[in-house]
PDB file of N, CA and C in Angstrom:
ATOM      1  N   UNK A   1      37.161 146.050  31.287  1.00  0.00           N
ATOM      2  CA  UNK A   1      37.489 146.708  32.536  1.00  0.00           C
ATOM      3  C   UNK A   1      38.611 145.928  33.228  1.00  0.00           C
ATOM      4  N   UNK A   2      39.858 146.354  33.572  1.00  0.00           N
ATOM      5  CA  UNK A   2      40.764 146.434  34.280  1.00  0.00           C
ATOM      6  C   UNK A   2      40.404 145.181  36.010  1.00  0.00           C
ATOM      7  N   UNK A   3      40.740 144.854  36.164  1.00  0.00           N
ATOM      8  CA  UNK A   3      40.278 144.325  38.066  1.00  0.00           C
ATOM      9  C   UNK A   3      40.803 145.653  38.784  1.00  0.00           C
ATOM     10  N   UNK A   4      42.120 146.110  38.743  1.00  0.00           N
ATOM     11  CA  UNK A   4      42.444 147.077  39.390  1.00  0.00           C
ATOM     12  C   UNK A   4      41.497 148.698  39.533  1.00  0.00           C
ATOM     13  N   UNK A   5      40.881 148.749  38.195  1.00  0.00           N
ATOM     14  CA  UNK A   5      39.714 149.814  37.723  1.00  0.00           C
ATOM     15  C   UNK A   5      38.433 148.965  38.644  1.00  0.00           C
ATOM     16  N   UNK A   6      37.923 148.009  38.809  1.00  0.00           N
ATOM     17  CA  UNK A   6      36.568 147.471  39.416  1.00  0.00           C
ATOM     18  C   UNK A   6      37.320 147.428  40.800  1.00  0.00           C
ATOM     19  N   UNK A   7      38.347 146.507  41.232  1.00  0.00           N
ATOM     20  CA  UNK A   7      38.365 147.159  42.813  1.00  0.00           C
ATOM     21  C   UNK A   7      38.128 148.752  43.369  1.00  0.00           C
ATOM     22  N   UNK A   8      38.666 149.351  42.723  1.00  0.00           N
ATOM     23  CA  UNK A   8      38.360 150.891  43.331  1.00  0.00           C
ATOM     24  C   UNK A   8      36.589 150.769  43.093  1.00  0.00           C
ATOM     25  N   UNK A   9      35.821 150.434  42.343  1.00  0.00           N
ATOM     26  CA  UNK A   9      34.981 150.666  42.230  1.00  0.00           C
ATOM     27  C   UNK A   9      33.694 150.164  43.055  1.00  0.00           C
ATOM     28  N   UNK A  10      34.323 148.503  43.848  1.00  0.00           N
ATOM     29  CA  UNK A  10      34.268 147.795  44.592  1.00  0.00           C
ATOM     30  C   UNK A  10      34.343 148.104  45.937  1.00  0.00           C
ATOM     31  N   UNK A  11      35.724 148.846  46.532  1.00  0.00           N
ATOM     32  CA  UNK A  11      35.903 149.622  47.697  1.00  0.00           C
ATOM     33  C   UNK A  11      34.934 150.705  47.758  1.00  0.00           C
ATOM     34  N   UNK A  12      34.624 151.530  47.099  1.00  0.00           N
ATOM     35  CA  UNK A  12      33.484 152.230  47.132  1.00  0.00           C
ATOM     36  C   UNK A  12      32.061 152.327  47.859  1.00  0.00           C
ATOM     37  N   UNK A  13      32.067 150.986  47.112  1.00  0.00           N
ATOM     38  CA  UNK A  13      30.185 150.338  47.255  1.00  0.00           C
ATOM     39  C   UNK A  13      30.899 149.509  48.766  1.00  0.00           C
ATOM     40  N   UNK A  14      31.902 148.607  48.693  1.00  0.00           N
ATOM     41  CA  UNK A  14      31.922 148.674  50.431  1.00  0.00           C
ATOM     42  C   UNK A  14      32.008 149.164  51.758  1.00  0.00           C
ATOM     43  N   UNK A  15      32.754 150.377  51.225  1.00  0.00           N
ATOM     44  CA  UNK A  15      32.652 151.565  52.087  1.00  0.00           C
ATOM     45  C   UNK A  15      31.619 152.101  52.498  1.00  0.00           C
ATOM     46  N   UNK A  16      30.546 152.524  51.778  1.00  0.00           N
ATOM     47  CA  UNK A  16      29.723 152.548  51.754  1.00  0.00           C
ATOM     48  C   UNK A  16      28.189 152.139  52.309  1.00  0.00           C
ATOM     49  N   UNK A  17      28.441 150.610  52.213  1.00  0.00           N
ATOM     50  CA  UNK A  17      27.391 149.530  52.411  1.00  0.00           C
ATOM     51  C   UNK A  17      27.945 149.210  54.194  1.00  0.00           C
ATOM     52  N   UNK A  18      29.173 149.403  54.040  1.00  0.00           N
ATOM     53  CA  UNK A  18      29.555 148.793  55.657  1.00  0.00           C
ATOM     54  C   UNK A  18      29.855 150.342  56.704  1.00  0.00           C
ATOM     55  N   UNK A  19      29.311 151.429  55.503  1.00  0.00           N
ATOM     56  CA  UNK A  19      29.999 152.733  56.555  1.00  0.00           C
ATOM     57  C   UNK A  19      31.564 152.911  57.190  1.00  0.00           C
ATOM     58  N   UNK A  20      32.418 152.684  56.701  1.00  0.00           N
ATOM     59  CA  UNK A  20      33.935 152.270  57.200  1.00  0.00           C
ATOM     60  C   UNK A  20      34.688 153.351  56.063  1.00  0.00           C
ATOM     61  N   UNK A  21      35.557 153.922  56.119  1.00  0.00           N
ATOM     62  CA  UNK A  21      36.298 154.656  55.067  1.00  0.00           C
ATOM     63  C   UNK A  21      37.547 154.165  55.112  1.00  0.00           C
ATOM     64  N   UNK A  22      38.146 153.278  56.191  1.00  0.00           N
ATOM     65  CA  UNK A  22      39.729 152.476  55.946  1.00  0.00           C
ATOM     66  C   UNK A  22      39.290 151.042  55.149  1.00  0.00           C
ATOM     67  N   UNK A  23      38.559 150.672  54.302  1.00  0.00           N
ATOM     68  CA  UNK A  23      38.178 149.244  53.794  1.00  0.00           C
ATOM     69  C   UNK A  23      39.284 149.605  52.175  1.00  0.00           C
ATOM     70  N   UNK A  24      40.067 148.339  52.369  1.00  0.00           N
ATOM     71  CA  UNK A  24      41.487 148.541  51.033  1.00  0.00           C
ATOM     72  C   UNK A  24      41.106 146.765  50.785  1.00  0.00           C
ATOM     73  N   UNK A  25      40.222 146.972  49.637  1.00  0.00           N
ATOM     74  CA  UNK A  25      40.162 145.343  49.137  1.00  0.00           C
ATOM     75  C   UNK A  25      41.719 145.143  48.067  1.00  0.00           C
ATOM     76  N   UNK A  26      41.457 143.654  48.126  1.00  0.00           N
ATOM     77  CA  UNK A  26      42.477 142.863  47.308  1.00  0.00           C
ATOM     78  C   UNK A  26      41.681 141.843  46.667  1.00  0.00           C
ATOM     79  N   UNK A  27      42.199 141.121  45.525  1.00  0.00           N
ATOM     80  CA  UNK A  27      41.729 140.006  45.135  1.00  0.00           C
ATOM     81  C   UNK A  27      41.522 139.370  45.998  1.00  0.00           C
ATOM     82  N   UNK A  28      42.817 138.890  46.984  1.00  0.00           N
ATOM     83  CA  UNK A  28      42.525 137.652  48.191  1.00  0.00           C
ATOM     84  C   UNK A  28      41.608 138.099  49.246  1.00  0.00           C
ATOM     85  N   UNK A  29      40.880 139.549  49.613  1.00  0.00           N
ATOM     86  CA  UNK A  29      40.192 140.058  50.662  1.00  0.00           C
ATOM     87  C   UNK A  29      39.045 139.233  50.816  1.00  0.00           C
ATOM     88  N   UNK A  30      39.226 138.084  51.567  1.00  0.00           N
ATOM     89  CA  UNK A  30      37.375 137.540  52.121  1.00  0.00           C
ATOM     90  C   UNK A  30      36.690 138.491  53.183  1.00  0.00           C
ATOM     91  N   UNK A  31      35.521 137.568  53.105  1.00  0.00           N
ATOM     92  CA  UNK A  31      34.695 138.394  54.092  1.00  0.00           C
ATOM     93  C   UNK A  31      35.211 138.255  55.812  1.00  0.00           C
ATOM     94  N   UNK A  32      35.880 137.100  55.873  1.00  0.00           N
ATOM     95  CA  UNK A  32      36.480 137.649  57.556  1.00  0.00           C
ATOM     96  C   UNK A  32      37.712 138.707  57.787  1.00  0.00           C
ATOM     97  N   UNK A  33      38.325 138.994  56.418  1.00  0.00           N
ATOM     98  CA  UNK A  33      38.857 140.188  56.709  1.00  0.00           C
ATOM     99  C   UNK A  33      38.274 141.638  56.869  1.00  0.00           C
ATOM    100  N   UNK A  34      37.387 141.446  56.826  1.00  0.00           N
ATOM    101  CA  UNK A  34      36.489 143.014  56.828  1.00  0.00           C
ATOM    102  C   UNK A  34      35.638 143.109  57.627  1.00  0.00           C
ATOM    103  N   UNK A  35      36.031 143.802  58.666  1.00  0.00           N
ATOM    104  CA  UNK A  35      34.971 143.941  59.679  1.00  0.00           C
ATOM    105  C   UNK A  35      33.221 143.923  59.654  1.00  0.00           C
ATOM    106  N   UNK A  36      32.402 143.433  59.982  1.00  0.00           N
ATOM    107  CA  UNK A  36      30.877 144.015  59.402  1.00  0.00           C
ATOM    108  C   UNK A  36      30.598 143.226  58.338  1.00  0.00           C
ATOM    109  N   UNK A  37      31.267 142.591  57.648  1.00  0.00           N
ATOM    110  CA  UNK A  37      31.543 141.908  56.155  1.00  0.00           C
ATOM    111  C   UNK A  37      30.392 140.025  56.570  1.00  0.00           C
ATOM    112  N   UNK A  38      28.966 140.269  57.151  1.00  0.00           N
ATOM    113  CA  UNK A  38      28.542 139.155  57.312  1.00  0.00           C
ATOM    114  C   UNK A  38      27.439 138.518  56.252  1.00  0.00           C
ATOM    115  N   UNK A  39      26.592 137.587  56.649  1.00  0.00           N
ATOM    116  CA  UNK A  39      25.907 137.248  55.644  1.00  0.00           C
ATOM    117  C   UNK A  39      24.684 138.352  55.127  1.00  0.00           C
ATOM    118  N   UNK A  40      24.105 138.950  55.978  1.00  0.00           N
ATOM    119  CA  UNK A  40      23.011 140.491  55.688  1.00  0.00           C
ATOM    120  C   UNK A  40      24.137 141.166  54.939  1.00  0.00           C
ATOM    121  N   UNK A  41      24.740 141.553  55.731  1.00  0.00           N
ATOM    122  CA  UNK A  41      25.614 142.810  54.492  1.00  0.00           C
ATOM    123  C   UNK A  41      26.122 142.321  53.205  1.00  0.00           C
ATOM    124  N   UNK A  42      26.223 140.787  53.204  1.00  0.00           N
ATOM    125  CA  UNK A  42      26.530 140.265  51.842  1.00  0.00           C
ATOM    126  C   UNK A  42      25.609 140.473  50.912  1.00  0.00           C
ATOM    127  N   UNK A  43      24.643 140.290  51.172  1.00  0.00           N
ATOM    128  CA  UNK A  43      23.440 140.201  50.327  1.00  0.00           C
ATOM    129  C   UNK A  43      23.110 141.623  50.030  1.00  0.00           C
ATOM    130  N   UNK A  44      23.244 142.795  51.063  1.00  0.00           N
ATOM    131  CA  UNK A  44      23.260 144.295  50.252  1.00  0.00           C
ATOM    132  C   UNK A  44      24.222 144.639  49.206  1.00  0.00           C
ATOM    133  N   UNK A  45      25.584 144.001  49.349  1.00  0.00           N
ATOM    134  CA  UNK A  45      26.694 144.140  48.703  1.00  0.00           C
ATOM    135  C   UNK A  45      26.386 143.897  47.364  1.00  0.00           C
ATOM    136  N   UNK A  46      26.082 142.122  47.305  1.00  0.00           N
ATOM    137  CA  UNK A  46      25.760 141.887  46.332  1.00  0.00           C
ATOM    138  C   UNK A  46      24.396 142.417  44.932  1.00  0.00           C
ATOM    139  N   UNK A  47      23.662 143.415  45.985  1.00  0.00           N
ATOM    140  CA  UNK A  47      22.547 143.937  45.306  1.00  0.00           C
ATOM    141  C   UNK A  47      23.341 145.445  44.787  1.00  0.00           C
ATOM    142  N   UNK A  48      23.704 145.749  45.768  1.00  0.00           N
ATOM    143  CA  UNK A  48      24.356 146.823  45.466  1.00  0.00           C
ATOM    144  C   UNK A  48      25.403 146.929  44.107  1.00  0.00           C
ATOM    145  N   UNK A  49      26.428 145.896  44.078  1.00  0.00           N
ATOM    146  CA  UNK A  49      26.730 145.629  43.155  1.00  0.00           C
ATOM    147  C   UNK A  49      26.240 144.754  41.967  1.00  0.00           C
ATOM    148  N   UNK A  50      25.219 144.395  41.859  1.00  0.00           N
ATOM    149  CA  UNK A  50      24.112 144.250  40.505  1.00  0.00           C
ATOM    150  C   UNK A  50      23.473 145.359  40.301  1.00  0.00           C
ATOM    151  N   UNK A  51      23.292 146.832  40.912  1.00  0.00           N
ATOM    152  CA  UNK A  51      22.723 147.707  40.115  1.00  0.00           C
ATOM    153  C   UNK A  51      23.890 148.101  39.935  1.00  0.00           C
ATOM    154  N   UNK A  52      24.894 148.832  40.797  1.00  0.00           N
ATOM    155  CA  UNK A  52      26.272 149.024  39.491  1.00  0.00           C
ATOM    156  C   UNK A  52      26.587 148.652  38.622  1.00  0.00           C
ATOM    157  N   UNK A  53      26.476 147.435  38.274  1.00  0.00           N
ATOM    158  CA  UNK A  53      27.039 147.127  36.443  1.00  0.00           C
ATOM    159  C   UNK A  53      26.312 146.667  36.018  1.00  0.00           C
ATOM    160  N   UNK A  54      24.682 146.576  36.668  1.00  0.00           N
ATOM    161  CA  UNK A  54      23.457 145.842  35.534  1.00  0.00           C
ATOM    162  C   UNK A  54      23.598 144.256  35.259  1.00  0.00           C
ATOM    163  N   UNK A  55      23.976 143.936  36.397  1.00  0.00           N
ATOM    164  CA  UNK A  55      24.216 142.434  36.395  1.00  0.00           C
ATOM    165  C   UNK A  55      23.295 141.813  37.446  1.00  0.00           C
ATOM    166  N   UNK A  56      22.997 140.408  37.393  1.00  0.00           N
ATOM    167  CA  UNK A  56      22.558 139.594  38.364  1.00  0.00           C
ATOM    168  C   UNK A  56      23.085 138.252  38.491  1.00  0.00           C
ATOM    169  N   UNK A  57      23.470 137.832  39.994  1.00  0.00           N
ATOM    170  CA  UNK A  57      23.980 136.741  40.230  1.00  0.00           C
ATOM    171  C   UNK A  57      22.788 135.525  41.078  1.00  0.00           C
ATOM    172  N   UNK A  58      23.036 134.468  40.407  1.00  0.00           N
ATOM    173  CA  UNK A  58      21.828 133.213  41.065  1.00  0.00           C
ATOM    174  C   UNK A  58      22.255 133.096  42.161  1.00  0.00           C
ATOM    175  N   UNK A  59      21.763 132.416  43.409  1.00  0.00           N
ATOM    176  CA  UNK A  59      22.176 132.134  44.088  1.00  0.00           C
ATOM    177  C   UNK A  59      23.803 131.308  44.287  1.00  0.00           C
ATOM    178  N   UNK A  60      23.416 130.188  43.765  1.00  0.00           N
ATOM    179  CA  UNK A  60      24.588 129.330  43.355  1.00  0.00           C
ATOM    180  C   UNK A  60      25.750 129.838  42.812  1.00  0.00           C
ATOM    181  N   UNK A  61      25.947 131.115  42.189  1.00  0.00           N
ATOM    182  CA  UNK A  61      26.988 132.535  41.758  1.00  0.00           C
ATOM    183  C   UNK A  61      27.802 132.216  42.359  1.00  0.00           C
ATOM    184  N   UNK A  62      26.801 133.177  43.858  1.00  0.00           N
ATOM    185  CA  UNK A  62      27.194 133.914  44.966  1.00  0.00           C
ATOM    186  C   UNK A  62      28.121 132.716  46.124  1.00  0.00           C
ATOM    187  N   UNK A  63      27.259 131.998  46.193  1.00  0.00           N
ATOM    188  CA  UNK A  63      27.831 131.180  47.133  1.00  0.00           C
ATOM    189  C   UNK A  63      29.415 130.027  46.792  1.00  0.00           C
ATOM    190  N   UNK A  64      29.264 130.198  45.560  1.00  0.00           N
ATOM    191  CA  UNK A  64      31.103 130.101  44.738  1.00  0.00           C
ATOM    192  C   UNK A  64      32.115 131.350  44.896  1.00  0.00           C
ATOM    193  N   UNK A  65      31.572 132.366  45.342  1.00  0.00           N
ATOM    194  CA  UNK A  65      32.286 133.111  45.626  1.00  0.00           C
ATOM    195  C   UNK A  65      33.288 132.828  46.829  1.00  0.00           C
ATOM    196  N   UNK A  66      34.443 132.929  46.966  1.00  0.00           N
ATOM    197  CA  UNK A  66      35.361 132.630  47.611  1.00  0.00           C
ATOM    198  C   UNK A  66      36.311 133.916  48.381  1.00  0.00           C
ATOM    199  N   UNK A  67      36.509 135.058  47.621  1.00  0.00           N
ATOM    200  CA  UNK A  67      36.783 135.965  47.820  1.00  0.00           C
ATOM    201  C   UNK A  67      36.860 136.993  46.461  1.00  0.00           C
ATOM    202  N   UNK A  68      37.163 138.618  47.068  1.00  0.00           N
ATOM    203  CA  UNK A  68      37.003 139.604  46.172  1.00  0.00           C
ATOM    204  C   UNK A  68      37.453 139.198  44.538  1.00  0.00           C
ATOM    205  N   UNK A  69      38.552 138.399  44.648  1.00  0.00           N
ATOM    206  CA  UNK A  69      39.016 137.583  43.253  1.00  0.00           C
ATOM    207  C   UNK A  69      37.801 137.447  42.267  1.00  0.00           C
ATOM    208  N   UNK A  70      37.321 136.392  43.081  1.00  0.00           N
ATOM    209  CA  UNK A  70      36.239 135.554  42.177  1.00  0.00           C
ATOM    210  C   UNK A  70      35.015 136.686  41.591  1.00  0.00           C
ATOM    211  N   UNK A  71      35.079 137.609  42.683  1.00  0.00           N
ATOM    212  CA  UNK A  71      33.485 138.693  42.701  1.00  0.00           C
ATOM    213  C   UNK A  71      34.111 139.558  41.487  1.00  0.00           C
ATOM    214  N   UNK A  72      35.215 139.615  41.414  1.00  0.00           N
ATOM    215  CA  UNK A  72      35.500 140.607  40.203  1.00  0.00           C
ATOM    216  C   UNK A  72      35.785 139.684  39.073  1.00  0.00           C
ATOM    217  N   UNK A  73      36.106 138.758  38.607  1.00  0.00           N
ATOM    218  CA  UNK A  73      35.886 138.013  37.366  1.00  0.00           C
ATOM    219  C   UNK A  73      34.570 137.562  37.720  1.00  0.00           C
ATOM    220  N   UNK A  74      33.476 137.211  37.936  1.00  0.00           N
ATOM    221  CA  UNK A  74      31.963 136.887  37.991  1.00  0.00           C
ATOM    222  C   UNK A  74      31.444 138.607  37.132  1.00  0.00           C
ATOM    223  N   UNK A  75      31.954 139.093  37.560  1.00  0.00           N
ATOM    224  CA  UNK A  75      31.238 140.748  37.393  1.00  0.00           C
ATOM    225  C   UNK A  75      32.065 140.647  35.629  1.00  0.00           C
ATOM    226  N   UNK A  76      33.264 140.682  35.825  1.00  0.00           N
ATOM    227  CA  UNK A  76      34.212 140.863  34.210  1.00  0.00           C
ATOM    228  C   UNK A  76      33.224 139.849  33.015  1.00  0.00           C
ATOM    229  N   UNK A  77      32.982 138.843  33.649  1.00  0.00           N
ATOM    230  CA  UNK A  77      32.483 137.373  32.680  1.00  0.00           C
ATOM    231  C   UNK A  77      31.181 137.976  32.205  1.00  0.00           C
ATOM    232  N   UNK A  78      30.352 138.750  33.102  1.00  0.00           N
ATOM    233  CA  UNK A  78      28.711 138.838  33.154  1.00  0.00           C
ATOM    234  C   UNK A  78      29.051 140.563  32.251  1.00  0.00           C
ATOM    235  N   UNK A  79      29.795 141.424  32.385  1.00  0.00           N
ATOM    236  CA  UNK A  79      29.895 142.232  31.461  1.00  0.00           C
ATOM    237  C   UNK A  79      31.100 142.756  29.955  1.00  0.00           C
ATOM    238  N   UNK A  80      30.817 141.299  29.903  1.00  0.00           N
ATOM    239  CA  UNK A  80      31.413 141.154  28.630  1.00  0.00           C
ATOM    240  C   UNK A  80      30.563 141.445  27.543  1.00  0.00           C
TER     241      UNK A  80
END
């Protein structure tokens, strides 16, 4: 899978999870760029996106996460 194919797929489930329809992720998009984007909604995000691709992240994953970058190679690595 593409990053450019999983961001759209990504914007989706954030749109979604945060109710917002202007949310345009990037690799570099952290969570203080996104309005609503706090630690509760992280943790739906992140569930949300483990039933999308049948993945699960440990704690210790998640909290290396740095921005949308990292969340989409974590997701690429785990569905290989």
């Amino acid at each position: 899978m593409e990053t450019t194919e999983l961001l759209e797929i990504l914007n989706g489930i954030f749109r979604k999870v945060l109710k917002r329809d202007n949310i345009a992720l990037t690799e570099d998009t952290t969570a203080h760029d996104v309005d609503g984007w706090d630690s509760l909604t992280n943790m739906v995000l992140i569930s949300e996106i483990e039933n999308k691709f049948g993945v699960r992240f440990t704690f210790r994953e998640i909290v290396k996460l740095k921005n949308v970058g990292d969340l989409c190679h974590a997701i690429m690595n785990k569905t290989k």
